[in-house]
N, C-alpha and C. Protein backbone atom coordinates (compact mmCIF):
# COMPACT_ATOMS: atom_id res chain seq x y z
N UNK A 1 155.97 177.63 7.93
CA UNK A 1 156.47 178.24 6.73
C UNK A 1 157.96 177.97 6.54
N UNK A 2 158.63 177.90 7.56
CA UNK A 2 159.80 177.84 7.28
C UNK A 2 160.87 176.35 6.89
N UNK A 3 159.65 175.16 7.61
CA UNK A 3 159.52 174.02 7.44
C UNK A 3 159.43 173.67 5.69
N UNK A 4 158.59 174.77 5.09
CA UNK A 4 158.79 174.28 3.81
C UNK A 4 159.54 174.66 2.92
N UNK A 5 159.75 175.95 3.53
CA UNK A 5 160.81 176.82 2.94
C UNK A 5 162.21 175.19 2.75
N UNK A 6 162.34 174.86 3.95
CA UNK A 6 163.66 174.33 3.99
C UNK A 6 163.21 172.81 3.06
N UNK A 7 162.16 172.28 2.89
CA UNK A 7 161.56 171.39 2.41
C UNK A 7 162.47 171.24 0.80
N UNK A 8 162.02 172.75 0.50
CA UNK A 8 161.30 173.11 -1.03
C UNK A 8 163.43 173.56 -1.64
N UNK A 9 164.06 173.84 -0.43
CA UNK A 9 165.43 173.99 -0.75
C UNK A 9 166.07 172.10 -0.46
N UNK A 10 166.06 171.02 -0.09
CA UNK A 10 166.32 170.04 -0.20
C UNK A 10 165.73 169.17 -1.51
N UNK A 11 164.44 169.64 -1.86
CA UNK A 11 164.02 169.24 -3.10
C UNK A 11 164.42 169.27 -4.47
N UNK A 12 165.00 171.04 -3.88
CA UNK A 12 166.18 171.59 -5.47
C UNK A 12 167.24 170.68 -5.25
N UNK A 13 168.04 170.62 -4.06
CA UNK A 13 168.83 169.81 -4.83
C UNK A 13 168.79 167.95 -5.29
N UNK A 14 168.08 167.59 -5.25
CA UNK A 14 167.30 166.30 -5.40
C UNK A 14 167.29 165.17 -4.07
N UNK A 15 166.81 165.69 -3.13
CA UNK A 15 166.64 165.36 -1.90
C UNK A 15 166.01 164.15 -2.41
N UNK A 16 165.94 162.92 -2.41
CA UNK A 16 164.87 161.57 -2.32
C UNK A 16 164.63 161.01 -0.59
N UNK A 17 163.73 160.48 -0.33
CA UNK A 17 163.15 159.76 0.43
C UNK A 17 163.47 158.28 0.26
N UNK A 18 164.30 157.68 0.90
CA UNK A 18 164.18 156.25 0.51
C UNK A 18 163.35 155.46 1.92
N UNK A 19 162.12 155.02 1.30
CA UNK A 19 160.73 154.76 2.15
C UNK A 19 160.05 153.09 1.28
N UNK A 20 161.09 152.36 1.51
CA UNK A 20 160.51 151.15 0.94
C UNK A 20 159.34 150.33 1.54
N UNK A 21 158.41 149.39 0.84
CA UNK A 21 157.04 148.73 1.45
C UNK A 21 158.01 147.69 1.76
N UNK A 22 156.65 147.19 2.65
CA UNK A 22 156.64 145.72 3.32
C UNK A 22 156.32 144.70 1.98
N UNK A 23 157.13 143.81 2.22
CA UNK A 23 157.20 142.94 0.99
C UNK A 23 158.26 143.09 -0.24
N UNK A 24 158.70 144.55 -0.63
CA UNK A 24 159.35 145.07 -1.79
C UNK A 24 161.19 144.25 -0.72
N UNK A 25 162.06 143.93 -2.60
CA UNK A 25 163.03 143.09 -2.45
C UNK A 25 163.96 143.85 -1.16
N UNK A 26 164.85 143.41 -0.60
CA UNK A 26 166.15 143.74 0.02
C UNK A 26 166.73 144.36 -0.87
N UNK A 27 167.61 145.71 -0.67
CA UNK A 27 168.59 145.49 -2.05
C UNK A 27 169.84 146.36 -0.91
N UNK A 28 170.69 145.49 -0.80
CA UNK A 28 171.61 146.56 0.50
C UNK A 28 172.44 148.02 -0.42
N UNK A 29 172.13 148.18 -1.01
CA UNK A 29 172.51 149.84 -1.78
C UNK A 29 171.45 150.31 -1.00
N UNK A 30 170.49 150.19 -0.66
CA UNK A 30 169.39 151.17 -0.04
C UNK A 30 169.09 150.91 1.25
N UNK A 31 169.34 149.97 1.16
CA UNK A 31 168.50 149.46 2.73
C UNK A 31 169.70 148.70 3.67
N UNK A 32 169.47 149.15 5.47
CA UNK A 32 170.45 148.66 6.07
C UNK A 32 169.74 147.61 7.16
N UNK A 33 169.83 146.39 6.86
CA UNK A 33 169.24 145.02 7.89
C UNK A 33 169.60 145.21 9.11
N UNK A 34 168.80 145.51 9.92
CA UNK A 34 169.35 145.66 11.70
C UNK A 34 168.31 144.31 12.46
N UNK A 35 167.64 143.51 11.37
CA UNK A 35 167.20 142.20 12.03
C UNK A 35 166.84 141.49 11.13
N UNK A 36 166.73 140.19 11.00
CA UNK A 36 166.27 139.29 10.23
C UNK A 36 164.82 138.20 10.96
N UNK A 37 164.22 138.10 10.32
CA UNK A 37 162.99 137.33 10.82
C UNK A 37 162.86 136.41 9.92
N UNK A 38 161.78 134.94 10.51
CA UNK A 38 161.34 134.21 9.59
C UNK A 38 160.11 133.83 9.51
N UNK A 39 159.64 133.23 8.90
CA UNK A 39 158.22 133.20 8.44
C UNK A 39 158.01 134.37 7.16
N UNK A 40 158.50 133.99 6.39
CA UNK A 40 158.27 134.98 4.86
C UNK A 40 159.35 134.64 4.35
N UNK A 41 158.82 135.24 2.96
CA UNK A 41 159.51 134.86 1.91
C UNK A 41 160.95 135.52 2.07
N UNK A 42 162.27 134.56 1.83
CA UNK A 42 163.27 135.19 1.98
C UNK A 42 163.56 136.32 0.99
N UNK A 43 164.63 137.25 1.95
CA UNK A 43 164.91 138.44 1.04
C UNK A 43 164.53 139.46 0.69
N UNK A 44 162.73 139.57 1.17
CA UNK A 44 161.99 140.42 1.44
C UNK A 44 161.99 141.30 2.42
N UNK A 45 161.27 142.40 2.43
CA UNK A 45 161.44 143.35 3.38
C UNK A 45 159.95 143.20 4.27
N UNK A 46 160.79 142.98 5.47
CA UNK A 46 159.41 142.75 6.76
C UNK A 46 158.72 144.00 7.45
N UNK A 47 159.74 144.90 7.47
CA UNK A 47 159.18 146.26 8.37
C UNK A 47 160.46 147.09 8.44
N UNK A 48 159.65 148.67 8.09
CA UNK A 48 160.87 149.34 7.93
C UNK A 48 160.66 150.11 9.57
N UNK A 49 162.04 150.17 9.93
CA UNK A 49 162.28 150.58 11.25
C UNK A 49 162.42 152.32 10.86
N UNK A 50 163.56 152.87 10.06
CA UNK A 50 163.34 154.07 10.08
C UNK A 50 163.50 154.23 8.37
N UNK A 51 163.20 155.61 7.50
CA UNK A 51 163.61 156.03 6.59
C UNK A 51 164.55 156.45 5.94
N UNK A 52 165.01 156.13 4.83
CA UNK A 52 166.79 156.66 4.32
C UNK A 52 166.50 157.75 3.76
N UNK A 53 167.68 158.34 3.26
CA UNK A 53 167.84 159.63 2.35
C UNK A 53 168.90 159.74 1.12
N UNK A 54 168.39 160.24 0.05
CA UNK A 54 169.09 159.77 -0.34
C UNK A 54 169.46 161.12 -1.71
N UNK A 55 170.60 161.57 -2.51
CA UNK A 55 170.80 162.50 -3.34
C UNK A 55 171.40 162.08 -5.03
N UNK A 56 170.19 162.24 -5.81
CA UNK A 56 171.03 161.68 -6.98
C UNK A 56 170.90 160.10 -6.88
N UNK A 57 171.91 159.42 -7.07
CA UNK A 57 172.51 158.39 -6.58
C UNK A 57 173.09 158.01 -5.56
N UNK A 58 173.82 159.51 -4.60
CA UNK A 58 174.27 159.22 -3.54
C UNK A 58 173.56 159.05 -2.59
N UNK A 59 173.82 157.59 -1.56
CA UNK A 59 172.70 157.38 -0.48
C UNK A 59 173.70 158.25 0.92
N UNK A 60 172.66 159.25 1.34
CA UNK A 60 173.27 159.83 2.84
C UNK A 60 172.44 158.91 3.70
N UNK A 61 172.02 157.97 3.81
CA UNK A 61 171.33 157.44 4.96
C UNK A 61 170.29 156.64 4.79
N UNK A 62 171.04 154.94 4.64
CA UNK A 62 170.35 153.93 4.10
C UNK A 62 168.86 153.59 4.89
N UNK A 63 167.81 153.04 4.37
CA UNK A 63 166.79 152.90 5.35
C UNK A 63 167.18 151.61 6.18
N UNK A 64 166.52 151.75 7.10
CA UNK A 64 166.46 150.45 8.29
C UNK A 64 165.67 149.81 8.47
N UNK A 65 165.73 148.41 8.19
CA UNK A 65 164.52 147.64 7.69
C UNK A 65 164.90 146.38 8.51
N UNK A 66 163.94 145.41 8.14
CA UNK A 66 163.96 144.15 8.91
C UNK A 66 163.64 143.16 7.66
N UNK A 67 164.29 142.13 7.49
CA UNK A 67 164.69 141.33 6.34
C UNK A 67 164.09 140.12 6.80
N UNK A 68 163.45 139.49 5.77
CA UNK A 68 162.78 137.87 6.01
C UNK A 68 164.20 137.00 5.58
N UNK A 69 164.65 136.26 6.56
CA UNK A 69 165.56 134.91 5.84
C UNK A 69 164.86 133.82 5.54
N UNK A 70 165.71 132.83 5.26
CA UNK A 70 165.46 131.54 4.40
C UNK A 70 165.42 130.69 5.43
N UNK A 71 164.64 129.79 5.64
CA UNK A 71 165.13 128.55 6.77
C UNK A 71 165.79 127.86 6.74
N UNK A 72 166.56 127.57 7.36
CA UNK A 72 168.00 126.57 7.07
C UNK A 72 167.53 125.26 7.82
């Protein structure tokens, strides 16, 4: 109960989830690259390591993801 209690008070103030898919673009306003892999399409997102947070517009805590590069 109290779990949602505190839920349902982060929601008022516009608490977001930033929880991007596998495949959806890079965009570093949201997301923070802690590896790059290859084999996929560059620029894409390979696997998200943890979840961001985020208020409004303001990001408290970019997600952590793993980024496809380009082959050089």
């Amino acid at each position: 109960m109290a779990v949602k209690q505190f839920q349902d008070v982060l929601s008022e103030e516009n608490l977001e989830v930033v929880l991007p898919k596998a495949g959806d673009i890079f965009d570093h306003n949201y997301h923070d690259c802690i590896e790059t892999l290859e084999d996929g399409v560059a620029g894409t997102i390979a696997e998200i390591v943890t979840k961001g947070y985020k208020i409004d517009d303001t990001v408290l805590r970019p997600a952590k993801v793993k980024v496809y590069k380009s082959k050089i």
